[in-house]
N, C-alpha and C. Protein backbone atom coordinates (compact mmCIF):
# COMPACT_ATOMS: atom_id res chain seq x y z
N UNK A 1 135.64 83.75 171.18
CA UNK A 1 135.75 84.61 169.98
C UNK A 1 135.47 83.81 168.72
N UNK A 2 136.02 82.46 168.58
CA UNK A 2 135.80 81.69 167.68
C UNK A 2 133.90 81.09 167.46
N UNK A 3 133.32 81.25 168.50
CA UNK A 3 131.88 81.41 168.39
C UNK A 3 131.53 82.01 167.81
N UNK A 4 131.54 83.32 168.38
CA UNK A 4 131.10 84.64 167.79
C UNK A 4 131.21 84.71 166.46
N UNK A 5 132.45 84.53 165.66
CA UNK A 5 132.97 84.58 164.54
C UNK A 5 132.35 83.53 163.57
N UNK A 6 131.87 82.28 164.75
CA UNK A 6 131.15 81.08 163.30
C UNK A 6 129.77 81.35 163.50
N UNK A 7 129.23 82.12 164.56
CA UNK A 7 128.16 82.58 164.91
C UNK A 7 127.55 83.49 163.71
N UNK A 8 128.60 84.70 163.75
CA UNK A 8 128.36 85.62 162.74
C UNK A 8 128.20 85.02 161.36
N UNK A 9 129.22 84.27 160.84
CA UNK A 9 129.29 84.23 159.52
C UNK A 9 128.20 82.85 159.25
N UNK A 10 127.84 81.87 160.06
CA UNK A 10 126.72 81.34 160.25
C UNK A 10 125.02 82.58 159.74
N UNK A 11 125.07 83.55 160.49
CA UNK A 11 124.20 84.32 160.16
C UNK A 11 124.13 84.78 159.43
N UNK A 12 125.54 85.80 158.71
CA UNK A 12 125.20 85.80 157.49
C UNK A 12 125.09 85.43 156.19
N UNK A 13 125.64 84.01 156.21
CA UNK A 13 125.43 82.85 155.12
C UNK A 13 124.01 83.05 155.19
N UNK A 14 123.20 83.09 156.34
CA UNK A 14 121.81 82.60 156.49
C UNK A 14 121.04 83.55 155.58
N UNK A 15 121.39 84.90 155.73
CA UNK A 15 120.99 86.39 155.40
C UNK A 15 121.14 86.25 153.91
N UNK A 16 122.20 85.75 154.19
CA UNK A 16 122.65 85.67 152.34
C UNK A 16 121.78 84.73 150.99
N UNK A 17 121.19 83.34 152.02
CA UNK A 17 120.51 82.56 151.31
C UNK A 17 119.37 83.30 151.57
N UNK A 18 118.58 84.18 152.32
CA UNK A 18 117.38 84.86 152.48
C UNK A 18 117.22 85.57 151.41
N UNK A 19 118.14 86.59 151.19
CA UNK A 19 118.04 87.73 150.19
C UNK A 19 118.52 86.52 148.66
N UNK A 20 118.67 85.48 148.25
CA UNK A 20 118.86 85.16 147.17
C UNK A 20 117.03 84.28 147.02
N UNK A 21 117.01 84.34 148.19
CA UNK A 21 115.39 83.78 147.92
C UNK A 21 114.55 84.50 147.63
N UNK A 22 114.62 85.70 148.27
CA UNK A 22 113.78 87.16 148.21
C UNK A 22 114.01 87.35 146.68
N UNK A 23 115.00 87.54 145.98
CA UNK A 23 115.58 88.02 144.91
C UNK A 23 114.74 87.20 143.99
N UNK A 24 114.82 85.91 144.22
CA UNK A 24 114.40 84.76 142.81
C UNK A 24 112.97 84.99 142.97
N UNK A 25 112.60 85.78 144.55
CA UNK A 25 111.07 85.18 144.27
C UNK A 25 110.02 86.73 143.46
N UNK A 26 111.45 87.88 143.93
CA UNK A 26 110.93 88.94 143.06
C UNK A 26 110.82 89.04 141.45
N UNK A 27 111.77 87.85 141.43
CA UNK A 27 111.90 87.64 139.49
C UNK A 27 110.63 87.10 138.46
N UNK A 28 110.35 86.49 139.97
CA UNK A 28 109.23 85.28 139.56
C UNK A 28 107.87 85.66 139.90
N UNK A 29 107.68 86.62 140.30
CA UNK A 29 106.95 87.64 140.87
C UNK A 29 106.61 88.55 139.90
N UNK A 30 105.37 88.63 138.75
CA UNK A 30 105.48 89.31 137.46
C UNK A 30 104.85 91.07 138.10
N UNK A 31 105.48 92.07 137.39
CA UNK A 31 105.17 93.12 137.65
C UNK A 31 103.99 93.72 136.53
N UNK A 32 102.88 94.12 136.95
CA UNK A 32 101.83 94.63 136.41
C UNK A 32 101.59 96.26 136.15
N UNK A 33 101.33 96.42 134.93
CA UNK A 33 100.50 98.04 135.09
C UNK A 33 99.31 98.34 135.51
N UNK A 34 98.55 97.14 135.30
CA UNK A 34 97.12 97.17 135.53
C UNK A 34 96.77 96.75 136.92
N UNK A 35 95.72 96.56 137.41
CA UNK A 35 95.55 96.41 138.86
C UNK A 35 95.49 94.88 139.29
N UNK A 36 96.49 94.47 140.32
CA UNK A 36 96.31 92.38 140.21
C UNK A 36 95.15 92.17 141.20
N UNK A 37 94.56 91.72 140.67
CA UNK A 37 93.11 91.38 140.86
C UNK A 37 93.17 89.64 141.31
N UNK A 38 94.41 89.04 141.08
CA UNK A 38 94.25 87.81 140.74
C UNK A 38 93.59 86.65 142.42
N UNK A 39 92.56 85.81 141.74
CA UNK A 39 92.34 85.43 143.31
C UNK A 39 90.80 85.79 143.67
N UNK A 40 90.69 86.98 143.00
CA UNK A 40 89.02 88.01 143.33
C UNK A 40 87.81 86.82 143.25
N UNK A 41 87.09 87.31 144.43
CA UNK A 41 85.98 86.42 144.84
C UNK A 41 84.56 86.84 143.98
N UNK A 42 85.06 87.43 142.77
CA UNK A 42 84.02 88.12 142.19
C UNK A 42 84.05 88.66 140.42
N UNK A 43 83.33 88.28 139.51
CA UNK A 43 83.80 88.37 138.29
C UNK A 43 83.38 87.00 138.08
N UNK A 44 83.48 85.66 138.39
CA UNK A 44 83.53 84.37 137.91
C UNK A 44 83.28 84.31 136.75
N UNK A 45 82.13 85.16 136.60
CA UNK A 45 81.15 84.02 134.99
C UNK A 45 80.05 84.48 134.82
N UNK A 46 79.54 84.61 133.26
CA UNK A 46 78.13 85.29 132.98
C UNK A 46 77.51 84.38 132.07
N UNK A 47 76.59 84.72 131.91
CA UNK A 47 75.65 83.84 130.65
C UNK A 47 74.56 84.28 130.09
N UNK A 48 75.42 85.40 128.67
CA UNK A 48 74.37 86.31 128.12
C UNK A 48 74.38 85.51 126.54
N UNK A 49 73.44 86.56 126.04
CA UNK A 49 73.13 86.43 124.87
C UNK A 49 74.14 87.23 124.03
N UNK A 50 75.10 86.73 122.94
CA UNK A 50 75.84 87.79 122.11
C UNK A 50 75.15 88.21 120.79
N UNK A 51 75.82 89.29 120.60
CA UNK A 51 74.73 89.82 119.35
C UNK A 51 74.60 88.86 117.65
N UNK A 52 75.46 87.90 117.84
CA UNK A 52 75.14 86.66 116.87
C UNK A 52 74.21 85.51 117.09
N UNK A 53 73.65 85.74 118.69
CA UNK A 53 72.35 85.27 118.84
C UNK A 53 73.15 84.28 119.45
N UNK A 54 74.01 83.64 119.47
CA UNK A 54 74.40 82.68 120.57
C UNK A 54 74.58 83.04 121.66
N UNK A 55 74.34 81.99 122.79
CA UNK A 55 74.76 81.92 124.24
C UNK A 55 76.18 81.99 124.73
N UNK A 56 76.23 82.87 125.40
CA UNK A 56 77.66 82.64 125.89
C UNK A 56 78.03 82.35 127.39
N UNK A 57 79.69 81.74 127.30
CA UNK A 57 79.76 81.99 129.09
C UNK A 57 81.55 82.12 128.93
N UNK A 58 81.60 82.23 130.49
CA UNK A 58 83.30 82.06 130.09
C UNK A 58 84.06 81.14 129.45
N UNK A 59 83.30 79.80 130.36
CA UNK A 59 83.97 78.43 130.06
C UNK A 59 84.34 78.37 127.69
N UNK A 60 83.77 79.05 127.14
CA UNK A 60 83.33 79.11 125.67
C UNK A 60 84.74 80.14 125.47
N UNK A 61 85.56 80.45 126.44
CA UNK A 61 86.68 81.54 125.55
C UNK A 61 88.05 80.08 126.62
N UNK A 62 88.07 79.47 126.89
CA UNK A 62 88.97 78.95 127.59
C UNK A 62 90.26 78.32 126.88
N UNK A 63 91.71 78.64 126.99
CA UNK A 63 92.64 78.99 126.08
C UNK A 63 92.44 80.28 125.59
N UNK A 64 91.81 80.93 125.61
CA UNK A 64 92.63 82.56 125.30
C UNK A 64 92.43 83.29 126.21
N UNK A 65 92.71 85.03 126.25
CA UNK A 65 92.96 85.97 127.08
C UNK A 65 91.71 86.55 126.99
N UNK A 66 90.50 86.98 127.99
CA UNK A 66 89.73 87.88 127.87
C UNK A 66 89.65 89.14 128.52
N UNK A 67 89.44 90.12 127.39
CA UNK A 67 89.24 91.44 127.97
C UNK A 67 88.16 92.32 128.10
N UNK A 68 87.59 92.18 129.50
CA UNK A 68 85.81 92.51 129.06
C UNK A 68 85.43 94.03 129.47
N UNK A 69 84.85 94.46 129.23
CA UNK A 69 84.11 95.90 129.19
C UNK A 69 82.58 96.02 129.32
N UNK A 70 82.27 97.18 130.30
CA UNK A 70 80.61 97.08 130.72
C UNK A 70 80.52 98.07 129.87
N UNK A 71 79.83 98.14 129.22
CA UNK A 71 79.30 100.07 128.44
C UNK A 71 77.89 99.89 128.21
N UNK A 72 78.24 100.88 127.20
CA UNK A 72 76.61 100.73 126.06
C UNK A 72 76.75 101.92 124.61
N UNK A 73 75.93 101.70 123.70
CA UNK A 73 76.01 101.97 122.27
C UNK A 73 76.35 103.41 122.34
N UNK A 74 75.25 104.50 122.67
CA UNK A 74 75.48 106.02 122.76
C UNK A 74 76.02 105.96 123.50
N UNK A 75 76.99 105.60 124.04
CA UNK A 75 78.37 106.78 125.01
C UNK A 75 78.67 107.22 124.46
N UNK A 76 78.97 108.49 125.20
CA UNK A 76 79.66 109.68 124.09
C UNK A 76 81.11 109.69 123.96
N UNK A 77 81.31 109.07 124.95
CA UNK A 77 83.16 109.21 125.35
C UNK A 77 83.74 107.91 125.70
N UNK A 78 83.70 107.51 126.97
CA UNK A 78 84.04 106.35 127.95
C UNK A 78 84.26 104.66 126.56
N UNK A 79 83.13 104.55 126.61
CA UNK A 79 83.04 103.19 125.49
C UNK A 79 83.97 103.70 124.22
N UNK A 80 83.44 104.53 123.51
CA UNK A 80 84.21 104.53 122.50
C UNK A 80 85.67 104.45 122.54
N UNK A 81 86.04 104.99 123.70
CA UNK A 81 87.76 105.32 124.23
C UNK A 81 87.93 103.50 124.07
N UNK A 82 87.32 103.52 125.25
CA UNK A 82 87.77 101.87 126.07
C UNK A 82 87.93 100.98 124.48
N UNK A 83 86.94 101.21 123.97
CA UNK A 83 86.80 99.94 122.70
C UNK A 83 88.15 100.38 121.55
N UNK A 84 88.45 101.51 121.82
CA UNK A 84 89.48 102.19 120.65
C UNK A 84 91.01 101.42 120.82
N UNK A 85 90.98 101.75 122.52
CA UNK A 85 92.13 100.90 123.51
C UNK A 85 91.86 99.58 122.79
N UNK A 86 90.87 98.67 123.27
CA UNK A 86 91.13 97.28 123.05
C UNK A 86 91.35 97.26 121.58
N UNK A 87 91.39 98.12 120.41
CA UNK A 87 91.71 97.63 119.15
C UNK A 87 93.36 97.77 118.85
N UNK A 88 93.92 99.15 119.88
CA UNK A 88 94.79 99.41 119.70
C UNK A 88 96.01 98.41 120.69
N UNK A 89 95.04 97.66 121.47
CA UNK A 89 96.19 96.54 122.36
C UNK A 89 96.09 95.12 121.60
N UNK A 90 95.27 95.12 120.56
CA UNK A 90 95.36 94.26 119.71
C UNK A 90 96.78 94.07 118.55
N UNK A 91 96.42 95.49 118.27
CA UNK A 91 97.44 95.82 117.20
C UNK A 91 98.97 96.02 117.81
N UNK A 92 98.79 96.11 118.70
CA UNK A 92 99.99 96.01 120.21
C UNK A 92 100.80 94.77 119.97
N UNK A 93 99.63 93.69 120.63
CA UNK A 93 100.13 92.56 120.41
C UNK A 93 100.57 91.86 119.24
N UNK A 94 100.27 92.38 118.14
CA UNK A 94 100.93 91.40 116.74
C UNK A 94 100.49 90.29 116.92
N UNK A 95 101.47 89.78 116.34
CA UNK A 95 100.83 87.80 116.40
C UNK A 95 100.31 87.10 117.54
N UNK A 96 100.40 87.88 118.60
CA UNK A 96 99.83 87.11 119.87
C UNK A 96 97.95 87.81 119.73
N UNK A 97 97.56 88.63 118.91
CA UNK A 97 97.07 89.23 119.27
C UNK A 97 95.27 87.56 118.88
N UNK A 98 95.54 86.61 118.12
CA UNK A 98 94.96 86.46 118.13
C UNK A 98 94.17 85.40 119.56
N UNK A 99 95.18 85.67 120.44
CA UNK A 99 95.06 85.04 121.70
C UNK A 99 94.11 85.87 122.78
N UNK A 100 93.86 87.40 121.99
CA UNK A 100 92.94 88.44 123.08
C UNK A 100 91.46 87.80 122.06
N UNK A 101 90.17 87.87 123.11
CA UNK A 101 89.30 88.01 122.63
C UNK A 101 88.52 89.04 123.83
N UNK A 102 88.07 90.26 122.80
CA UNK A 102 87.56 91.13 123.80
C UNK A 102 85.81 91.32 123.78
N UNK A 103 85.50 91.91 124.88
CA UNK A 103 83.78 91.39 125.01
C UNK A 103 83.75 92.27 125.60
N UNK A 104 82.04 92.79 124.97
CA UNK A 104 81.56 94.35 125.23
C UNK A 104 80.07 93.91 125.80
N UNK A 105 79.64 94.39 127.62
CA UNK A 105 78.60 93.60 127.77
C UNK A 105 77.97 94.94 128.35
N UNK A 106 76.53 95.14 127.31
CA UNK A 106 75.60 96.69 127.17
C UNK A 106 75.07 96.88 128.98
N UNK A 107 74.99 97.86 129.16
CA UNK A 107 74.29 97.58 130.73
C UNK A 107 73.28 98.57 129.91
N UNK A 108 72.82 98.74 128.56
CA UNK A 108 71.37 99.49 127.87
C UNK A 108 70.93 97.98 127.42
N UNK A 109 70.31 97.35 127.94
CA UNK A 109 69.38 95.90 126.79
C UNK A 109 68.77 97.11 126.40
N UNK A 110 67.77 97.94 126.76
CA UNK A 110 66.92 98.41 126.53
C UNK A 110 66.65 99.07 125.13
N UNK A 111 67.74 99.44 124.50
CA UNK A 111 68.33 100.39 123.52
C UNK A 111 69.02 99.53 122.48
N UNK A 112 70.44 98.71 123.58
CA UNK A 112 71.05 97.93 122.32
C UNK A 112 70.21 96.54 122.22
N UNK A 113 70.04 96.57 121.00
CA UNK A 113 69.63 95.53 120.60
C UNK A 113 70.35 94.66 119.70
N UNK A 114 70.34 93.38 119.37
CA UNK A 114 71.59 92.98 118.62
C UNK A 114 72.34 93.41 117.15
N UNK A 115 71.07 94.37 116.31
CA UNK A 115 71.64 94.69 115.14
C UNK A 115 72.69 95.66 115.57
N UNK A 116 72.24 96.24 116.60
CA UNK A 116 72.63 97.91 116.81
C UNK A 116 74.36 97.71 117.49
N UNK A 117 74.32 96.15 118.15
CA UNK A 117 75.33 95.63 118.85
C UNK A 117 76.65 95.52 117.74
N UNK A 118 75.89 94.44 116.77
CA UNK A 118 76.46 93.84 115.76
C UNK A 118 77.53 95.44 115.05
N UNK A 119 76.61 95.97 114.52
CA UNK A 119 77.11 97.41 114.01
C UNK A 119 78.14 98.17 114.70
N UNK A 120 77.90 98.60 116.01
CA UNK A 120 78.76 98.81 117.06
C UNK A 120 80.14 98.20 117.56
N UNK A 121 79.96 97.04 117.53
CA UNK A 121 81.38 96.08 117.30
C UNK A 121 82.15 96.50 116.13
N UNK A 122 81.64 95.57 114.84
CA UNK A 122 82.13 95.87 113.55
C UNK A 122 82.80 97.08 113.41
N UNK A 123 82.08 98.39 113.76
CA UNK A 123 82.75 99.66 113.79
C UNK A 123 84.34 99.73 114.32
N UNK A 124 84.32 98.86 115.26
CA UNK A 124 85.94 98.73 115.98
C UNK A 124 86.53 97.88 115.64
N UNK A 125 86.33 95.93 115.48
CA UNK A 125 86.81 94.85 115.04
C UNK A 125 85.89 93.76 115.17
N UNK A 126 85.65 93.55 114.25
CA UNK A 126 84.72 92.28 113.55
C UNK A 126 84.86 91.20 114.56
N UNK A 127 85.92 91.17 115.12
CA UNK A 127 86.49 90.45 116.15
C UNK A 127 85.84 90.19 117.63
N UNK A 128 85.28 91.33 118.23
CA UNK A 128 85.07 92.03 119.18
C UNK A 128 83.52 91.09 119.35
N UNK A 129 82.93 91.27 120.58
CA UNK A 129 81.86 90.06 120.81
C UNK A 129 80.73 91.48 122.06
N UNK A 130 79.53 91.60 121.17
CA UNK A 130 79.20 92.35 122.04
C UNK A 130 77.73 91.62 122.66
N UNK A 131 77.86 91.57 124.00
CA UNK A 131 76.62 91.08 124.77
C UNK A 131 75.52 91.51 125.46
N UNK A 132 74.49 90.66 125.77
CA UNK A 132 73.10 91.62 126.56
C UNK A 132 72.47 90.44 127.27
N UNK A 133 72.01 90.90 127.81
CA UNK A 133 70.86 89.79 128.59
C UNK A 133 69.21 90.61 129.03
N UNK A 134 68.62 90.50 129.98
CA UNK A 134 67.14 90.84 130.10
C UNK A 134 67.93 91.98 131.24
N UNK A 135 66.89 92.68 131.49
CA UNK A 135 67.21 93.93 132.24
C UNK A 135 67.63 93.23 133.77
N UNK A 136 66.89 92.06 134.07
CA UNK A 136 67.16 91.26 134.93
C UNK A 136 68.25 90.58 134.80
N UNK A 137 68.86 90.27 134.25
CA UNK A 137 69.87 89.36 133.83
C UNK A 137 71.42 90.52 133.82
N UNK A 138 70.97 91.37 133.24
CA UNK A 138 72.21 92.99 133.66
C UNK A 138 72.46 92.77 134.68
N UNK A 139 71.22 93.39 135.56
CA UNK A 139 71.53 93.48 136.97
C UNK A 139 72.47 92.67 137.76
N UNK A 140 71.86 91.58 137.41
CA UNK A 140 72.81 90.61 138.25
C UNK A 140 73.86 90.21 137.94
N UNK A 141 74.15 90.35 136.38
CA UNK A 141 75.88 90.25 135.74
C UNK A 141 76.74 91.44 136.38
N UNK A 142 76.42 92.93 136.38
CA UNK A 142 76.76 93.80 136.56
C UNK A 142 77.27 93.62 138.46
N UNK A 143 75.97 93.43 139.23
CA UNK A 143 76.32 92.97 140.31
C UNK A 143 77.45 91.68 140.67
N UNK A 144 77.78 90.81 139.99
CA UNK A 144 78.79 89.77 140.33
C UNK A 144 79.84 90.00 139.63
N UNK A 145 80.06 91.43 138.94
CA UNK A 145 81.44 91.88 138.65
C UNK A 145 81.52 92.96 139.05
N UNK A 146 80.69 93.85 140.35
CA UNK A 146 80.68 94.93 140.87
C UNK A 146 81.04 96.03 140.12
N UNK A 147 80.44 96.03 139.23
CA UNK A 147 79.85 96.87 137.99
C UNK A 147 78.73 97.97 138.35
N UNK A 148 78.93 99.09 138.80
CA UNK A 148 77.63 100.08 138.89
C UNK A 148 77.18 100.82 137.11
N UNK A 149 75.95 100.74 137.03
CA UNK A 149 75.27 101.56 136.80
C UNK A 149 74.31 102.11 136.68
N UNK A 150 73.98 103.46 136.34
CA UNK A 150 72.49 104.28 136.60
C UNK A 150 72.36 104.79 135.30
N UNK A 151 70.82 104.88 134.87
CA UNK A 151 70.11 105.29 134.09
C UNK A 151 69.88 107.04 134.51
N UNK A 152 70.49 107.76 133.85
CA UNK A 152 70.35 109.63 133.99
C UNK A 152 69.56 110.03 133.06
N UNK A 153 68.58 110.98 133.30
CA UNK A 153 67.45 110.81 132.60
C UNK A 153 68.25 112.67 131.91
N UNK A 154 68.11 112.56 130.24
CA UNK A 154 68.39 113.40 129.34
C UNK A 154 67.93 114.07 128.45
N UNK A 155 66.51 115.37 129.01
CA UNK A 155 65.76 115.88 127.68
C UNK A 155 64.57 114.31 127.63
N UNK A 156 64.64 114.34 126.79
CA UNK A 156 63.84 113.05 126.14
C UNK A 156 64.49 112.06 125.79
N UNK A 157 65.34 111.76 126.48
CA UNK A 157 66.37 110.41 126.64
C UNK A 157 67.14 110.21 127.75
N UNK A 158 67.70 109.71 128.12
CA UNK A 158 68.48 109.04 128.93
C UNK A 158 70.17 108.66 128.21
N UNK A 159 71.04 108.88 129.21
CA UNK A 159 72.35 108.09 129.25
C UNK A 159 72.51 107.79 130.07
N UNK A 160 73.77 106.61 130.43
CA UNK A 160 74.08 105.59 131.52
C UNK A 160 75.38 106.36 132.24
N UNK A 161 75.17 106.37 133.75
CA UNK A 161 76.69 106.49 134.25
C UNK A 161 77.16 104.70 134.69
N UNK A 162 78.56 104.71 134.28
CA UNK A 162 78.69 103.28 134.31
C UNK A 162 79.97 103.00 134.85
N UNK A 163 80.69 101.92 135.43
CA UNK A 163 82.05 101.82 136.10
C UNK A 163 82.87 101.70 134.56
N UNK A 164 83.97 102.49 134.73
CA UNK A 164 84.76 102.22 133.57
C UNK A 164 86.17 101.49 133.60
N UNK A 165 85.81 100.45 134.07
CA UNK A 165 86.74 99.60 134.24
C UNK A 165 87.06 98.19 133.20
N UNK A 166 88.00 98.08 132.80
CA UNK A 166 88.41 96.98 131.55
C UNK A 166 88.65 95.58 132.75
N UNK A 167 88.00 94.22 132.41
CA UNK A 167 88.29 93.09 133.06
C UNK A 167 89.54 92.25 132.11
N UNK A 168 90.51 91.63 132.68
CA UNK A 168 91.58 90.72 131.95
C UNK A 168 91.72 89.38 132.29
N UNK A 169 90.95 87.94 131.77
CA UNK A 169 90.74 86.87 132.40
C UNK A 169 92.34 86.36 131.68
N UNK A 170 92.87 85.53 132.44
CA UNK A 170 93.46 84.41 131.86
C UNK A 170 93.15 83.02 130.98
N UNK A 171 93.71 82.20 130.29
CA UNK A 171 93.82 81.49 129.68
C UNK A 171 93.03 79.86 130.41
N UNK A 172 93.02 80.38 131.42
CA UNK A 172 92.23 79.33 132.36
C UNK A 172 90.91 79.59 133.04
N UNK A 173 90.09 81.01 131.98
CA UNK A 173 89.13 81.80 132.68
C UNK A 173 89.19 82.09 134.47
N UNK A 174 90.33 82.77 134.27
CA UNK A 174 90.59 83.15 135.99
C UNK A 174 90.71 84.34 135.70
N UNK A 175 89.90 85.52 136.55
CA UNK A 175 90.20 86.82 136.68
C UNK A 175 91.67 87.37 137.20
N UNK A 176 92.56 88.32 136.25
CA UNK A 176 93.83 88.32 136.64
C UNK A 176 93.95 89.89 137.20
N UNK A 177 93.72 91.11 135.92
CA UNK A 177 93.68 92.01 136.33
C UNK A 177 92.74 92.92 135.95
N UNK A 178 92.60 94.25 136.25
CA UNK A 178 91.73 95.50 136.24
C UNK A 178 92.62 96.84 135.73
N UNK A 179 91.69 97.03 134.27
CA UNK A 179 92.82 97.78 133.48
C UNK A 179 92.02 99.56 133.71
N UNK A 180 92.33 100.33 135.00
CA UNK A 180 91.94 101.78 134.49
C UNK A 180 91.77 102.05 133.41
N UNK A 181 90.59 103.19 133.27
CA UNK A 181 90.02 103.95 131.85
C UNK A 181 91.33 104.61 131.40
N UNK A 182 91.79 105.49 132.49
CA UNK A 182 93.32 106.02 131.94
C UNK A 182 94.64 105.58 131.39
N UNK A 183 94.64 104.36 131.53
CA UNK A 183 96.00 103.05 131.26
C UNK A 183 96.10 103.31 129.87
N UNK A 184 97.10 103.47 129.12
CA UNK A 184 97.51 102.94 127.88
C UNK A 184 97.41 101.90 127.40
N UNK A 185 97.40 101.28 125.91
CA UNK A 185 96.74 100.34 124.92
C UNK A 185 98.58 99.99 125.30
N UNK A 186 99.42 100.50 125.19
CA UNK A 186 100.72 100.22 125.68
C UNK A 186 101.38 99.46 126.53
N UNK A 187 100.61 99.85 128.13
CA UNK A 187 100.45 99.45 129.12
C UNK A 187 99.83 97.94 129.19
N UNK A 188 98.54 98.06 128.80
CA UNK A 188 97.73 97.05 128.98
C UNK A 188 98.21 96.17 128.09
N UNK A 189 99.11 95.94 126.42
CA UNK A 189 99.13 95.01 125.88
C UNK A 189 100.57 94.87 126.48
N UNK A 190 101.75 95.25 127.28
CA UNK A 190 102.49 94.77 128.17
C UNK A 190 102.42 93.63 129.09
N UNK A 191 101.41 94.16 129.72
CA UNK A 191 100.72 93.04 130.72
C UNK A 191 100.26 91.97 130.46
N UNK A 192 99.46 92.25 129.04
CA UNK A 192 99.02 90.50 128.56
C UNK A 192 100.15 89.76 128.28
N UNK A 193 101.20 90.53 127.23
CA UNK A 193 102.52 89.91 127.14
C UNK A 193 102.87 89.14 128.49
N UNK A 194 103.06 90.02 129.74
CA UNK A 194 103.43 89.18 130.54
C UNK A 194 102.80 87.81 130.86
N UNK A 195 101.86 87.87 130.78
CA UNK A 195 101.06 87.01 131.21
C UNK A 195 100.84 85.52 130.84
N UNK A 196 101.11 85.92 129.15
CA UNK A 196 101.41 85.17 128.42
C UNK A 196 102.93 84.71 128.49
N UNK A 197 103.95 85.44 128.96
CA UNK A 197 105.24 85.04 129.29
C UNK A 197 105.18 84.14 130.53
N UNK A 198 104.17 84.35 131.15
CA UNK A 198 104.34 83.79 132.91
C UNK A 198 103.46 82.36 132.63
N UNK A 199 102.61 82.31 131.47
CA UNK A 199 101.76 80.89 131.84
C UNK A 199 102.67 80.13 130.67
N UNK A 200 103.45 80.73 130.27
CA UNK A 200 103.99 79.60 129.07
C UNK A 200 105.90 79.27 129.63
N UNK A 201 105.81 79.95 130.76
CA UNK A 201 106.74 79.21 131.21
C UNK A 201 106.85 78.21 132.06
């Protein structure tokens, strides 16, 4: 009986240090609104032209937070939303905010061109970094962040259907998460908070 009894309470000491491990490791374990992406074999790195005529890549934002977006100039809806969000998760963040730098990369070269870029930014925050490369150079950015889009032919123009998905790199250009078109400027500047809570501890 005296087995049994150091047996038992043997086990559940054991149970007991389990669930205090489980516990610390759920603490430590940051909870997301946005989708954790972290780890993804895909996203790495681009190397376009921004509409200030410089070259860019990731390694060039390293120490801050990036939040990137595929669009293009005439959307009627989608971009303008998405870009409205990233001004309003700016203004979210307050003083951290100068730690977001957000980047708008055209899947139209064809159309945007850099004045039209330049203008297009500015319209939302002077801040904001909008990019292009050769129609060749899309393709394959778009493809290594599994980015779709198609050219829909409109009257005597064309608009783009495009993935509307927001990218969130970390501070170490590591892809962290994937912010839905539907997510709140709320939501999403939560998450950077965290993020920023989790690498500065």
């Amino acid at each position: 009986m005296n087995s049994i009894r150091r047996n038992t309470l043997g086990m559940l000491s054991m149970l007991g240090i389990a669930c205090l491990s489980l516990s610390a490791c759920k603490r430590n374990t940051p909870v997301f609104n946005g989708i954790d992406i972290t780890g993804a074999d895909y996203g790495s790195d681009f190397h376009l032209t921004g509409h200030d005529g410089k070259t860019y890549s990731l390694k060039q934002f390293k120490g801050k937070y990036v939040l990137l977006f595929f669009g293009y100039t005439q959307c009627p809806d989608i971009c303008p939303t998405a870009l409205t969000r990233a001004l309003n998760i700016r203004q979210q963040l307050g003083a951290d905010s100068t730690q977001l730098q957000v980047v708008f990369i055209t899947v139209d070269p064809e159309r945007d061109t850099p004045p039209l870029l330049t203008e297009y930014m500015h319209a939302f925050d002077p801040t904001f970094l909008g990019l292009f490369g050769t129609t060749e150079q899309t393709q394959a950015v778009a493809k290594a962040f599994r980015v779709f889009y198609k050219k829909v032919p409109s009257g005597s123009s064309y608009s783009m259907d495009h993935t509307a998905i927001s990218y969130l790199y970390d501070t170490n250009n590591k892809i962290r998460l994937a912010f839905k078109h539907e997510q709140s400027a709320e939501q999403c500047a939560a998450d950077i908070r965290t993020l920023i809570q989790t690498q500065s501890s």
